[in-house]
Protein backbone atom coordinates (compact mmCIF):
# COMPACT_ATOMS: atom_id res chain seq x y z
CA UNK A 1 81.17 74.15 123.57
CA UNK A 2 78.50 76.85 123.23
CA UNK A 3 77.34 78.60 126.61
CA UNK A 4 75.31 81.76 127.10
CA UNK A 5 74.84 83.74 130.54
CA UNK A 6 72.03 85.85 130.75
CA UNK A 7 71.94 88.24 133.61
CA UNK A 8 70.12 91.38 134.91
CA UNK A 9 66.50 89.98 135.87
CA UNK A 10 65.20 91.43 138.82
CA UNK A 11 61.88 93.21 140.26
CA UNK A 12 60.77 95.93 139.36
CA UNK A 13 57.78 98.04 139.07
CA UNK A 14 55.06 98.74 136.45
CA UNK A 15 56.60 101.45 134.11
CA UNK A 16 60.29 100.81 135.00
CA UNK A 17 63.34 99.12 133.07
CA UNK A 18 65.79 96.60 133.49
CA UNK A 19 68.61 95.62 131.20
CA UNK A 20 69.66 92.33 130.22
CA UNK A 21 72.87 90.82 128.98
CA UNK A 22 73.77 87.82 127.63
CA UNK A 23 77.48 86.80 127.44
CA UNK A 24 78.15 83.86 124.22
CA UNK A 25 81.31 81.92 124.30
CA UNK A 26 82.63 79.00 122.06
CA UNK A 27 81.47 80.20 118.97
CA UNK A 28 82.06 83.34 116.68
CA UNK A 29 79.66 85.70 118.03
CA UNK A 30 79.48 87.91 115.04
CA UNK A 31 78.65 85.08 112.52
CA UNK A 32 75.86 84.66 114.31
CA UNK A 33 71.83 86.13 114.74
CA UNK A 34 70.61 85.98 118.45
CA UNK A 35 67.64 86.12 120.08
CA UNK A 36 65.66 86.85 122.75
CA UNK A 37 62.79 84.82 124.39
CA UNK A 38 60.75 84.31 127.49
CA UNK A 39 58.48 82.06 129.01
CA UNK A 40 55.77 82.89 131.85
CA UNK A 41 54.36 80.40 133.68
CA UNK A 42 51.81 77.99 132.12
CA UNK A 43 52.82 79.65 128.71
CA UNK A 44 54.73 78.66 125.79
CA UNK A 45 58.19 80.15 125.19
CA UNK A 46 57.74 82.93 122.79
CA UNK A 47 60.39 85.03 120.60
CA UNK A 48 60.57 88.40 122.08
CA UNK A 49 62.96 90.03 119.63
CA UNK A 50 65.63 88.94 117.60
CA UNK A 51 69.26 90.54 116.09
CA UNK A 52 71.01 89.27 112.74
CA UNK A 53 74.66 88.76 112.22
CA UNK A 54 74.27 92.19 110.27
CA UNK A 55 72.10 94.13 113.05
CA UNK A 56 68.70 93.97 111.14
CA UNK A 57 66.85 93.33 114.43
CA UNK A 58 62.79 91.92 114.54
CA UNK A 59 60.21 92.52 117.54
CA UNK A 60 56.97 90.93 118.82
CA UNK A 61 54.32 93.52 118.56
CA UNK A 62 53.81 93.75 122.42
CA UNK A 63 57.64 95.00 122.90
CA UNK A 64 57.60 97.19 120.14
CA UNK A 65 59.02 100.66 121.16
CA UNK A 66 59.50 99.28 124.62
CA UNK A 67 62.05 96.65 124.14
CA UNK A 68 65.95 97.56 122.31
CA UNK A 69 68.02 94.57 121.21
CA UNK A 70 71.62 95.04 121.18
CA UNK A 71 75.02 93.32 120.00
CA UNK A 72 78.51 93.91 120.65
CA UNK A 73 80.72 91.84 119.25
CA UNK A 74 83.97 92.47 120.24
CA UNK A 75 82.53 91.96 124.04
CA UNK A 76 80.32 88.70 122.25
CA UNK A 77 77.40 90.02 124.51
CA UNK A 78 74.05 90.68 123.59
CA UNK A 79 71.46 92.66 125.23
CA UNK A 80 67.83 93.36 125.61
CA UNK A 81 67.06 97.02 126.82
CA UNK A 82 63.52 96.97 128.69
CA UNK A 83 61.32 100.23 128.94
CA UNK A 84 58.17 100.91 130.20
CA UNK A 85 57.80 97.75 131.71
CA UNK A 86 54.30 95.83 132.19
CA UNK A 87 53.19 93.04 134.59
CA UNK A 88 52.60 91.07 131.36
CA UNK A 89 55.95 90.85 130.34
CA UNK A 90 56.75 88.63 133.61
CA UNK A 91 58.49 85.38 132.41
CA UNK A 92 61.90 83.83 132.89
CA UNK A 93 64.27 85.72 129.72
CA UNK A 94 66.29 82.88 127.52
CA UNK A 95 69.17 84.11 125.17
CA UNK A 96 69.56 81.70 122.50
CA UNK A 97 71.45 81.54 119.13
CA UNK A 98 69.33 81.55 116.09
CA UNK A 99 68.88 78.57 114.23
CA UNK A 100 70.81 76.33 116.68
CA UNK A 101 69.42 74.73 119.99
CA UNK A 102 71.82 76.40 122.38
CA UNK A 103 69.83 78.15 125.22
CA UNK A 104 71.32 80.28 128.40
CA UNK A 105 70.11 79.06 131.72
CA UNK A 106 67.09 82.07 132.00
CA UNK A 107 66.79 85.13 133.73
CA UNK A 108 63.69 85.82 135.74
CA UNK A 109 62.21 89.86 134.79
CA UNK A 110 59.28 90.43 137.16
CA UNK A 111 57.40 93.32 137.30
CA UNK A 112 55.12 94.31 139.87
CA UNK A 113 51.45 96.02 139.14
């Protein structure tokens, strides 16, 4: 059975970073692209930025240069760096694996103006 833990949401203010994990079990990690999404409130879930099986990696324009995707494999964790932080990128963080419907139970990022 696939699960995926996401932790490190938190507050924090305009301008500063968090980091987010997201530990994957049941399935072989590496085989696998990952992503990254979030969902504020009355919004759709959106992608925020994705990572292939071979580390090409893909980012929303609104993240770009702020936001790092990572993998490690051997730990079958991936992460989301978070820079410069804005009060727009408030939402609840979802890991998922790409291409299949398994979802992490959501970390909450807020950022204060």
């Amino acid at each position: 059975q696939v699960q995926l833990v996401e932790s490190g949401g938190g507050l924090v203010q305009t301008g500063g970073s968090l980091r987010l994990s997201c530990a994957a079990s049941g399935l072989t990690f590496g085989s696998y692209g990952m992503a990254w999404y979030r969902q504020a409130p009355g919004k759709e879930r959106e992608l925020v930025t994705a990572v292939s099986s071979g580390g090409t990696t893909y980012y929303t324009d609104s993240v770009k240069g702020r936001f790092t995707i990572s993998r490690d494999n051997a730990k079958n964790t991936v992460y989301l760096q978070m820079n410069s932080l804005k009060p727009e990128d408030t939402a609840v963080y979802y890991c998922t694996v790409r291409g299949y419907d398994y979802w992490g139970q959501g970390t909450q990022v807020t950022v204060s103006s």
